[in-house]
Protein backbone atom coordinates (compact mmCIF):
# COMPACT_ATOMS: atom_id res chain seq x y z
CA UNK A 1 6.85 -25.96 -7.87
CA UNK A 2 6.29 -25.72 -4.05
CA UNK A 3 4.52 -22.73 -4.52
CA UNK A 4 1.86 -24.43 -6.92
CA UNK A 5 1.45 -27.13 -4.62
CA UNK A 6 0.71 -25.36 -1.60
CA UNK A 7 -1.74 -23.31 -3.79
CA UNK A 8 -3.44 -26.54 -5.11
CA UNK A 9 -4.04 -27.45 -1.56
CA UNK A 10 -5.80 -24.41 -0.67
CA UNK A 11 -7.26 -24.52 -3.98
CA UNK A 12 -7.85 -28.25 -3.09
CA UNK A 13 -9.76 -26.97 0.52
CA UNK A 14 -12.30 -24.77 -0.74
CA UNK A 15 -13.66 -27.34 -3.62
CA UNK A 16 -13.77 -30.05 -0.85
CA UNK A 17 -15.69 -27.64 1.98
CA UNK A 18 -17.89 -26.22 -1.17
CA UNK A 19 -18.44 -28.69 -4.12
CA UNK A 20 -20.19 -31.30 -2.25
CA UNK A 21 -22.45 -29.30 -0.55
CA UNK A 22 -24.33 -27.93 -3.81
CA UNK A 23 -25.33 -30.97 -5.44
CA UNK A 24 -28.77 -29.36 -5.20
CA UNK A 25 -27.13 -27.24 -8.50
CA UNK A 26 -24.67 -29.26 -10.85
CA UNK A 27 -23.87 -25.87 -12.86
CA UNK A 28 -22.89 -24.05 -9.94
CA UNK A 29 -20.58 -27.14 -8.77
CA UNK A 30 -19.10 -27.23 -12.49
CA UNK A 31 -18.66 -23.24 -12.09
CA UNK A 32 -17.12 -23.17 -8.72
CA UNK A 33 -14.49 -26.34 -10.23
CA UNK A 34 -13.61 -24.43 -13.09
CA UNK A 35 -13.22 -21.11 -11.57
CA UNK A 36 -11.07 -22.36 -8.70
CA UNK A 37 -9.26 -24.82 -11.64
CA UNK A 38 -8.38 -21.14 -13.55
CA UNK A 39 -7.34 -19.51 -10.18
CA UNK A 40 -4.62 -21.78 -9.09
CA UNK A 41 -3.15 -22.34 -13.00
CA UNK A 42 -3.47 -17.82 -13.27
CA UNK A 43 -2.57 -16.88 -10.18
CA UNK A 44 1.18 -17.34 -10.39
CA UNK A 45 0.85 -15.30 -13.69
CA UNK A 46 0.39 -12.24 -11.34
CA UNK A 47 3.95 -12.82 -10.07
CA UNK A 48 5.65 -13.96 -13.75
CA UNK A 49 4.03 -11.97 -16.30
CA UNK A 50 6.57 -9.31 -16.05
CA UNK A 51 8.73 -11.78 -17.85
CA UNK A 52 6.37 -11.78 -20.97
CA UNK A 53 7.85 -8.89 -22.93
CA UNK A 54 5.02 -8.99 -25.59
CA UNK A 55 1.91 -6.08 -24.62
CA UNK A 56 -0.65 -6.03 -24.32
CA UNK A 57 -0.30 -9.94 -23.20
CA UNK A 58 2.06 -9.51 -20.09
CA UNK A 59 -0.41 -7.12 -18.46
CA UNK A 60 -3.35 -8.94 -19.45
CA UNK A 61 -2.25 -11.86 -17.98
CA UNK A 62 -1.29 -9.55 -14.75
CA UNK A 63 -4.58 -8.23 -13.96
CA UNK A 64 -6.42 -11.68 -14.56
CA UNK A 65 -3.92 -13.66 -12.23
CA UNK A 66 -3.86 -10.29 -9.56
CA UNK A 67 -7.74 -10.56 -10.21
CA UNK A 68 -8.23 -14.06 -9.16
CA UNK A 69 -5.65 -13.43 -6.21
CA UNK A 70 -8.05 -11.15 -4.65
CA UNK A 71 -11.19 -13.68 -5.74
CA UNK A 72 -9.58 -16.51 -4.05
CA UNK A 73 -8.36 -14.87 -0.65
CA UNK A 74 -11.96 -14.10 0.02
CA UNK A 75 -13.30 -17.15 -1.28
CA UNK A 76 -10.43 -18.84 1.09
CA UNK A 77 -11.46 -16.56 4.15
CA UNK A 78 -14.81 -17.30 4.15
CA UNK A 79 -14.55 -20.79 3.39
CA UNK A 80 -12.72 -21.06 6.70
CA UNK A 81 -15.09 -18.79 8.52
CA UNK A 82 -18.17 -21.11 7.47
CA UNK A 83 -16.34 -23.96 8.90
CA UNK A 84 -15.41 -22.52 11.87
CA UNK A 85 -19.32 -20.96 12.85
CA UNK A 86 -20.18 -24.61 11.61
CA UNK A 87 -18.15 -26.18 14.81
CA UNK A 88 -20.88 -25.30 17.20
CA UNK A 89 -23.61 -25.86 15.11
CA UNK A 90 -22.31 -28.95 14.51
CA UNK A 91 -21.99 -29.53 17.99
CA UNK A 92 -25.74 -28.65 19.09
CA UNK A 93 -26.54 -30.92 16.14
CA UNK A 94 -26.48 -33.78 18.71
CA UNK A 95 -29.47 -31.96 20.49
CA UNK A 96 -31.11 -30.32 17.97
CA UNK A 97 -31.37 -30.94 14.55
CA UNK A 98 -30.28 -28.64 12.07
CA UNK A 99 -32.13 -27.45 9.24
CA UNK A 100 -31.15 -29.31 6.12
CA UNK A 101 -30.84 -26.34 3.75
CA UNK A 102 -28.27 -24.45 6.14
CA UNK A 103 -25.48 -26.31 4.28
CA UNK A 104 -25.93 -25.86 0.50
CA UNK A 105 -27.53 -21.89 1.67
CA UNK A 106 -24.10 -21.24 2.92
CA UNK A 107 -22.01 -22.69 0.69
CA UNK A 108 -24.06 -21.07 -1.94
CA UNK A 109 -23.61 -17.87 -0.03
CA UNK A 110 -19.47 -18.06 0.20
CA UNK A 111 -18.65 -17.62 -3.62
CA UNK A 112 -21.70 -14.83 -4.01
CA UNK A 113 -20.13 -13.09 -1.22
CA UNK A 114 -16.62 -13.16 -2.35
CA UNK A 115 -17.39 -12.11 -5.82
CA UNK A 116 -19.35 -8.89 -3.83
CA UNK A 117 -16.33 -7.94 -1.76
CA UNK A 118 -14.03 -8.50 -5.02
CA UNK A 119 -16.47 -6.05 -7.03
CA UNK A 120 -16.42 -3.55 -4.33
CA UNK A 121 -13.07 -3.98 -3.33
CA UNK A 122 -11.90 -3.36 -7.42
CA UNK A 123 -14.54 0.18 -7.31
CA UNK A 124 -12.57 1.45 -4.12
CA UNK A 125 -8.84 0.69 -5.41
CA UNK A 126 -9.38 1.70 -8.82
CA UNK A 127 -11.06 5.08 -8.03
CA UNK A 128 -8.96 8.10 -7.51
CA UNK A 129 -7.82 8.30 -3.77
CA UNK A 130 -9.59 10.86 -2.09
CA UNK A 131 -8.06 13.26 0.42
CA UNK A 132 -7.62 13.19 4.10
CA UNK A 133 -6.77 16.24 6.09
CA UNK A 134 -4.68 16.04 9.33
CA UNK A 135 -3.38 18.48 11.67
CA UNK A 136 -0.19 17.50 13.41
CA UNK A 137 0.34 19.46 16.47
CA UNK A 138 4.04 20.80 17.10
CA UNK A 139 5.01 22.23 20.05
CA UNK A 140 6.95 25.76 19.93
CA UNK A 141 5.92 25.87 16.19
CA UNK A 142 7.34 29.35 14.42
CA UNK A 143 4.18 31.70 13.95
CA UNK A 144 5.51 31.47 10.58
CA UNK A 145 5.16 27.77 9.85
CA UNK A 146 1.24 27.28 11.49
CA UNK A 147 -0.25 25.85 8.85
CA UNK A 148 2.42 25.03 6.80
CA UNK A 149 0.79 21.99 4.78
CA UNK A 150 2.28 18.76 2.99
CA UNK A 151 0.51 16.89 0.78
CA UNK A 152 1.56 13.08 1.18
CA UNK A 153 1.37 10.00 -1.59
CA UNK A 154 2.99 6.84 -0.79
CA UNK A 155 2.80 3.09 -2.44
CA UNK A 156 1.23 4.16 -5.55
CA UNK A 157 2.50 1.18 -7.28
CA UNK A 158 2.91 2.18 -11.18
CA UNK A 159 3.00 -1.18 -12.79
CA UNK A 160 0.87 -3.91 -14.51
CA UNK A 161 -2.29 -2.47 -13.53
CA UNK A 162 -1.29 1.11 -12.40
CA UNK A 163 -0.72 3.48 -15.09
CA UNK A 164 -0.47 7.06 -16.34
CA UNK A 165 -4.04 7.89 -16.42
CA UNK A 166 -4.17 6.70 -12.69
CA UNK A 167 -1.64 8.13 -11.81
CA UNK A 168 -2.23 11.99 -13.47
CA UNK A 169 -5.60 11.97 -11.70
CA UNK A 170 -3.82 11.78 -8.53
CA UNK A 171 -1.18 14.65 -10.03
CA UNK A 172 -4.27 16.76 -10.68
CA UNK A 173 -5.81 16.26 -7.46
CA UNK A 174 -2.37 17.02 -5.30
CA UNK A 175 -2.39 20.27 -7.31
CA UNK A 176 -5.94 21.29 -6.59
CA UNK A 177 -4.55 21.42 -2.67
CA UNK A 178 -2.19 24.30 -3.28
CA UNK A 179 0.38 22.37 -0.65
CA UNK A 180 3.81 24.26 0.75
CA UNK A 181 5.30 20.98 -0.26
CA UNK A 182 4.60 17.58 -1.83
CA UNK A 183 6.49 14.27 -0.32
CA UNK A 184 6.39 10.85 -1.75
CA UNK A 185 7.39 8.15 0.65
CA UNK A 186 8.13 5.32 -1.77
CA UNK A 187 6.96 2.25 -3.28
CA UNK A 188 6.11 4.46 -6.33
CA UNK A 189 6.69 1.82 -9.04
CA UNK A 190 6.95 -2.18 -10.05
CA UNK A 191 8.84 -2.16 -12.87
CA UNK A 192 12.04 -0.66 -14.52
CA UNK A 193 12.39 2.54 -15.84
CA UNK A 194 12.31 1.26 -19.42
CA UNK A 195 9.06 0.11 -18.92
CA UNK A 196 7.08 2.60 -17.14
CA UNK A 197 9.18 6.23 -17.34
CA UNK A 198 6.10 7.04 -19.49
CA UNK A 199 3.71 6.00 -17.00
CA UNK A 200 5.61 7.85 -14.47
CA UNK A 201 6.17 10.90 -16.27
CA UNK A 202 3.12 13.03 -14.88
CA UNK A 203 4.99 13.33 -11.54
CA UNK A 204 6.95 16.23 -13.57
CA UNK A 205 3.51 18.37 -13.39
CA UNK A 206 3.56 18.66 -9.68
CA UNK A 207 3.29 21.93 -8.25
CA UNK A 208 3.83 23.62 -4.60
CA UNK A 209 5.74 26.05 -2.94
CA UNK A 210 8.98 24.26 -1.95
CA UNK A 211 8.81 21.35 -4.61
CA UNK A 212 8.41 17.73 -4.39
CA UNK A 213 10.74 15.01 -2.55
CA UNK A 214 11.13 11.56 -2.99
CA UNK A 215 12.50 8.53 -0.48
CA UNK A 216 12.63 4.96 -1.88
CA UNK A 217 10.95 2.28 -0.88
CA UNK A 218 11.41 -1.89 -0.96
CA UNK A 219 9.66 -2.10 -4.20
CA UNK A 220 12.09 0.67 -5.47
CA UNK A 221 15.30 -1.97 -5.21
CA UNK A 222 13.13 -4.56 -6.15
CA UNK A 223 12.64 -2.36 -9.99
CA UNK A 224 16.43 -0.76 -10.33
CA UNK A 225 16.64 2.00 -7.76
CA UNK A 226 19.87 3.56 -8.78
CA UNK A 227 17.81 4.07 -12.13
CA UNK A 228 14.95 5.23 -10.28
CA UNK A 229 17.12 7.62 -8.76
CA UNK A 230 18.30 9.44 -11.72
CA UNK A 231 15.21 9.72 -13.78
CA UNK A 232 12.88 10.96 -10.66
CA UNK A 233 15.23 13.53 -10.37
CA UNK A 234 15.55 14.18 -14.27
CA UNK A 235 11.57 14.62 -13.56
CA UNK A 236 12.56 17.74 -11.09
CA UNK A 237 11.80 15.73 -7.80
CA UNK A 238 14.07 16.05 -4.88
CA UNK A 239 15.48 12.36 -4.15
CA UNK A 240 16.56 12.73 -0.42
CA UNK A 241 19.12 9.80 0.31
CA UNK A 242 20.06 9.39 4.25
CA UNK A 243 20.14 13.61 3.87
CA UNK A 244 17.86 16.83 4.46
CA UNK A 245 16.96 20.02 3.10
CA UNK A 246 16.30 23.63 4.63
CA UNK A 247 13.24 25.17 3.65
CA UNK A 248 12.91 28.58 4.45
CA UNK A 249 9.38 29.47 4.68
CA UNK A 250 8.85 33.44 6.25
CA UNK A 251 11.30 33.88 8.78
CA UNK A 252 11.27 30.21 9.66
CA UNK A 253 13.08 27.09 8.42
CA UNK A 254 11.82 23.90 8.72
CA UNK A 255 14.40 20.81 7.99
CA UNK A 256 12.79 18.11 5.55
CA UNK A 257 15.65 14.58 5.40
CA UNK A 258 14.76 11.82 3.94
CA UNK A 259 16.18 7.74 4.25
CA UNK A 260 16.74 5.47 2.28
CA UNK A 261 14.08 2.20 2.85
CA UNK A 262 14.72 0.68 5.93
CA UNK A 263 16.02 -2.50 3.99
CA UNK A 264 17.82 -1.16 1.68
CA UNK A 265 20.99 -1.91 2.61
CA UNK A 266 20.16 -5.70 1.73
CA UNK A 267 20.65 -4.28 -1.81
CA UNK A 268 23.31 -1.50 -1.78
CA UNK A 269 24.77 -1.22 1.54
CA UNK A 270 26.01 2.23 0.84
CA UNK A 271 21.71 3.01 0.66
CA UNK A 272 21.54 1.89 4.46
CA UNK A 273 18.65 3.77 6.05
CA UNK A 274 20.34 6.07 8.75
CA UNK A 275 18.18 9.13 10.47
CA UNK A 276 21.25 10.20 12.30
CA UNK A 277 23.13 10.96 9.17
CA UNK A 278 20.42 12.56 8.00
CA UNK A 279 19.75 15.13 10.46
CA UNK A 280 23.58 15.60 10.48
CA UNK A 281 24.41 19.34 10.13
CA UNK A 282 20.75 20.51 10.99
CA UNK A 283 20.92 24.31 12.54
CA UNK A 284 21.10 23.72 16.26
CA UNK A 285 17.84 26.39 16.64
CA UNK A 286 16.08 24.43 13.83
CA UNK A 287 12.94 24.17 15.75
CA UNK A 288 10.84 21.72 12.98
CA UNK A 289 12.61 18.69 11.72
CA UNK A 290 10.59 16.65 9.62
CA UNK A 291 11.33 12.84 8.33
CA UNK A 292 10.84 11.37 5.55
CA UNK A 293 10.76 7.03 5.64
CA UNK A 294 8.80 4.76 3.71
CA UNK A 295 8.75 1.96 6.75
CA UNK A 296 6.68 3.09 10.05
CA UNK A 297 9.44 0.97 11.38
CA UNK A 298 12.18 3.79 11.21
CA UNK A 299 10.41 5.94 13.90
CA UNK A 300 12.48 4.17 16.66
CA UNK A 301 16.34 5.86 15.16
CA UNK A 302 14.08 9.19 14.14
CA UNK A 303 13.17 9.57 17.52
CA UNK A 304 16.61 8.70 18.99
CA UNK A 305 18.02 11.30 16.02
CA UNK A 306 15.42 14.12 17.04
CA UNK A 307 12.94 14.71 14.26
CA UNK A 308 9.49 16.03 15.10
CA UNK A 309 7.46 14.31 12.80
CA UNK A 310 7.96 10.96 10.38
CA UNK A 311 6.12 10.36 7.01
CA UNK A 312 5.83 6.45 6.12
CA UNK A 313 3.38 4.72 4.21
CA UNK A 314 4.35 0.99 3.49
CA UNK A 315 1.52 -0.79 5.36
CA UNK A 316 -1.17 -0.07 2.68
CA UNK A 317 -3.68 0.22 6.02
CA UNK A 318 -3.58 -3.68 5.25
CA UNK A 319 -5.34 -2.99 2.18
CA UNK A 320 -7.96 -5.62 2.63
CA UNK A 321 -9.10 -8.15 5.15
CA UNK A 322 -7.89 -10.13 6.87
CA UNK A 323 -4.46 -8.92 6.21
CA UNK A 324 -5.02 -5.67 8.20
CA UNK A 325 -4.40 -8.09 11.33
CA UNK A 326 -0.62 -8.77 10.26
CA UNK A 327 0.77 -5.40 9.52
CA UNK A 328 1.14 -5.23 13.13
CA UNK A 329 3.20 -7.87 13.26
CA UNK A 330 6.15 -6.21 11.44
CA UNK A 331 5.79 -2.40 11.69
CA UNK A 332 4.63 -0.26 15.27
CA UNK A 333 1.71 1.46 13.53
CA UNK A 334 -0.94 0.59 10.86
CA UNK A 335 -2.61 3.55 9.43
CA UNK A 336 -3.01 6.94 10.63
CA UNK A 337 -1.39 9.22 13.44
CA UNK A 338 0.55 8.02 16.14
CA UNK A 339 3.31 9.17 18.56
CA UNK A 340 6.50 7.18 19.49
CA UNK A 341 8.50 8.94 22.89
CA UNK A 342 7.98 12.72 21.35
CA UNK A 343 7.69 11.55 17.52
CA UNK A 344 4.72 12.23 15.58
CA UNK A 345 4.36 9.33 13.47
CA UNK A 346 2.01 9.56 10.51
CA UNK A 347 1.22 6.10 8.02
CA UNK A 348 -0.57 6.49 4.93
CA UNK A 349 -2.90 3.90 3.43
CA UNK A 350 -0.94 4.44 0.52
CA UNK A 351 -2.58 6.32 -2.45
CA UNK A 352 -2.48 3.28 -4.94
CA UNK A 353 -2.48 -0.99 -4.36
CA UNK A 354 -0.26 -3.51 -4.56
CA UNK A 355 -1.38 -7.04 -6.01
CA UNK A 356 -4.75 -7.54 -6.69
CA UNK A 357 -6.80 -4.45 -6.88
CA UNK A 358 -8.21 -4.54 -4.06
CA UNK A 359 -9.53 -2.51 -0.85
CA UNK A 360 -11.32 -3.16 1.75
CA UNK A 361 -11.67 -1.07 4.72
CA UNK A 362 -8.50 0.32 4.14
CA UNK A 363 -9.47 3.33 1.50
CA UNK A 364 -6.50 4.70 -0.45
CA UNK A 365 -5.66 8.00 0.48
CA UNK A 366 -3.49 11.47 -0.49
CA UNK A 367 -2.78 13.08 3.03
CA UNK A 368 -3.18 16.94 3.41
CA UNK A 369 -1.08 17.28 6.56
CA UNK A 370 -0.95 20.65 8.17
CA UNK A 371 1.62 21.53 10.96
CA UNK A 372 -0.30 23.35 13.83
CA UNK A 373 0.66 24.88 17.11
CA UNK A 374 0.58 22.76 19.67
C-alpha cells in the first residue's frame, strides 16, 4: 500500500504540472489522464506478475507494467526538468512578458518526448548487444598469453521479457569471436529454474578454448541460487564459488577465481564473497591472476588479495537516464576500464536489461577483452 501511494503522488505531479496546461486540446488532456491512470494501477504488475502462474498472462502483464515503468520515469524526468527551466522564466516574467503559447508548447512537448526516448530506448535494449573490444595492458605478461582474449556477458537478465531467442543470438554472436575463454559475471536470470531452464538452455552451445565460467550475482539469490548452481553446471559451465582455476595456455598459466556476489552472504553465509580464499593456493610464479565478481565493489579485497585484473558488470552503465548519476553512489566505477592501486578493473554495461526495456546512453554490450603486454 505505501508503495501505491507514493506512486499516485508522482503519478498525482505530472497530471497537475501537465493537464491544466493543454486545455487548448481536451483529447490530449483525456489521453495524458488515462495513460498516467493505467501507469500507476500496471506498474506494480512489473514487480507481482511472477506470482501469476497462468502464460502467457504473467508475462504479458510484465512487459506492459515494465513498459509503462520506463514511460513514466521519463515522463517524470522531464516533467521536473520543465519546471525547473520554468523558475527563471518565471522569474523574468516580472520584466518581460512571456509568450503565451510557451506553456501548453511544452507541456505538449513532455509526453511526445518521453514516448521518443521510450521507443528508442525499447530498439537499443531489445537489439542484440553488439561487441566492444578492449585491450587490458599487463605488465610482465608471458609471450605466451599476449592476446589471450575473454569474451565477457554479464546481467543478461533471462526472465519476463528476456528469453531464449534473445538470449541464443547473443550465444551465436560470443561464438563468432573465437575467444580463449568465455566468463559470465552474474545476474544471468529472474526467475527459478523451473521456469526458465529452457530459456537458459542455449548457454550449453558456448564454445572457446578453455570453456565457460560462471559467478553469481544478487539476482541469482534473489531466483534459487543453489539451484542455479547445479543446473549451470549440468549445462557444462564452470561455477567458480570463492575458488580459481589454472589454465594452461602454451607454456603459460593464467589463474581465473571467481566470488560469490558481494552480498551473498545475506542469503547463505557459507556463499560470502572472499577474494583471499579464492586466490588461496595460486602458484607463487603465477604471473596473471584474473577475477571474476559481479559487483565493481569487490575490487578493494581483489586488490588487497593480488589479482591483476577484475570482471564485474552489475551497474548496467546506469542503463538509462538519469539513473546513470546514482551508480556512483554505491559501486567505485560505472562502465568501462578503470584501475584501483595496481587492479585493472573492467564493468560491463551488461549484455541484457533489467526492468523496463530500456537504454539510453548506456548500450548493452558483450566485451572482447584481450590481455596485452604492458
Amino acid at each position: 500500500m505505501a508503495l501505491m501511494f507514493i506512486l499516485l503522488l508522482l503519478h498525482a505531479y505530472v497530471g497537475w504540472r501537465l493537464i491544466p496546461a493543454l486545455a487548448f486540446a481536451p483529447p490530449l488532456q483525456w489521453l495524458i489522464a488515462a495513460l498516467l491512470l493505467a501507469s500507476w494501477l500496471l506498474m506494480p504488475m512489473a514487480l507481482l506478475a511472477r506470482r501469476i502462474r497462468r502464460q502467457p498472462l504473467s508475462d504479458r502483464l510484465a512487459w506492459t507494467g515494465l513498459l509503462l515503468m520506463g514511460l513514466f520515469s521519463s515522463l517524470f524526468v522531464l516533467t521536473l526538468l520543465r519546471d525547473v527551466l520554468a523558475l527563471p522564466l518565471w522569474a523574468a516574467s516580472f520584466w518581460w512578458p512571456l509568450p503565451g503559447w510557451l506553456a501548453p508548447a511544452s507541456a505538449a512537448a513532455v509526453p511526445a518526448l518521453a514516448a521518443l526516448l521510450t521507443l528508442w530506448g525499447l530498439v537499443n535494449a531489445r537489439r542484440t548487444a553488439q561487441v566492444v573490444r578492449v585491450d587490458v595492458p599487463i605488465a610482465q605478461l608471458p609471450a605466451a598469453l599476449h592476446g589471450f582474449s575473454i569474451a565477457q556477458i554479464s546481467d543478461v537478465h533471462v526472465g519476463p521479457t528476456i528469453k531464449r531467442g534473445y538470449l541464443q543470438a547473443i550465444v551465436e554472436r560470443i561464438n563468432a569471436l573465437q575467444a580463449d575463454m568465455v566468463a559470465v559475471t552474474g545476474d544471468l536470470v529472474d526467475g527459478s529454474v523451473q521456469e526458465l531452464a529452457h530459456h537458459v538452455a542455449p548457454l550449453a552451445g558456448l564454445n572457446s578454448r578453455h570453456g565457460t565460467f560462471f559467478v553469481t550475482g544478487n539476482h541469482e539469490y534473489y531466483s534459487g541460487a543453489h539451484a542455479w548452481v547445479d543446473e549451470l553446471r549440468r549445462l557444462g559451465l564452470s561455477v567458480l564459488m570463492n575458488e580459481h582455476v589454472l589454465l594452461r595456455h602454451g607454456d603459460a598459466s593464467l589463474a581465473l577465481a571467481g566470488v560469490a556476489d558481494f552480498s551473498a552472504h545475506h542469503f547463505d553465509e557459507s556463499h560470502r564473497s572472499d577474494p583471499q580464499a579464492a586466490m588461496a593456493g595460486v602458484p607463487a610464479d603465477t604471473r596473471v591472476r584474473v577475477l571474476l565478481a559481479h559487483q565493481p565493489r569487490s575490487a578493494a579485497a581483489a586488490a588487497e588479495a593480488g589479482f591483476h585484473l577484475q570482471l564485474s558488470g552489475h551497474t548496467h552503465g546506469g542503463q538509462f537516464l538519469p539513473w546513470n548519476w546514482f551508480v556512483r553512489l554505491q559501486q567505485p566505477f560505472t562502465a568501462g576500464l578503470n584501475r584501483w592501486q595496481g587492479l585493472w578493473v573492467y564493468t560491463s554495461r551488461g549484455t541484457g536489461y533489467w526492468g523496463p526495456p530500456k537504454r539510453l546512453g548506456a548500450p548493452s554490450e558483450i566485451t572482447h577483452l584481450r590481455l596485452v603486454t604492458a
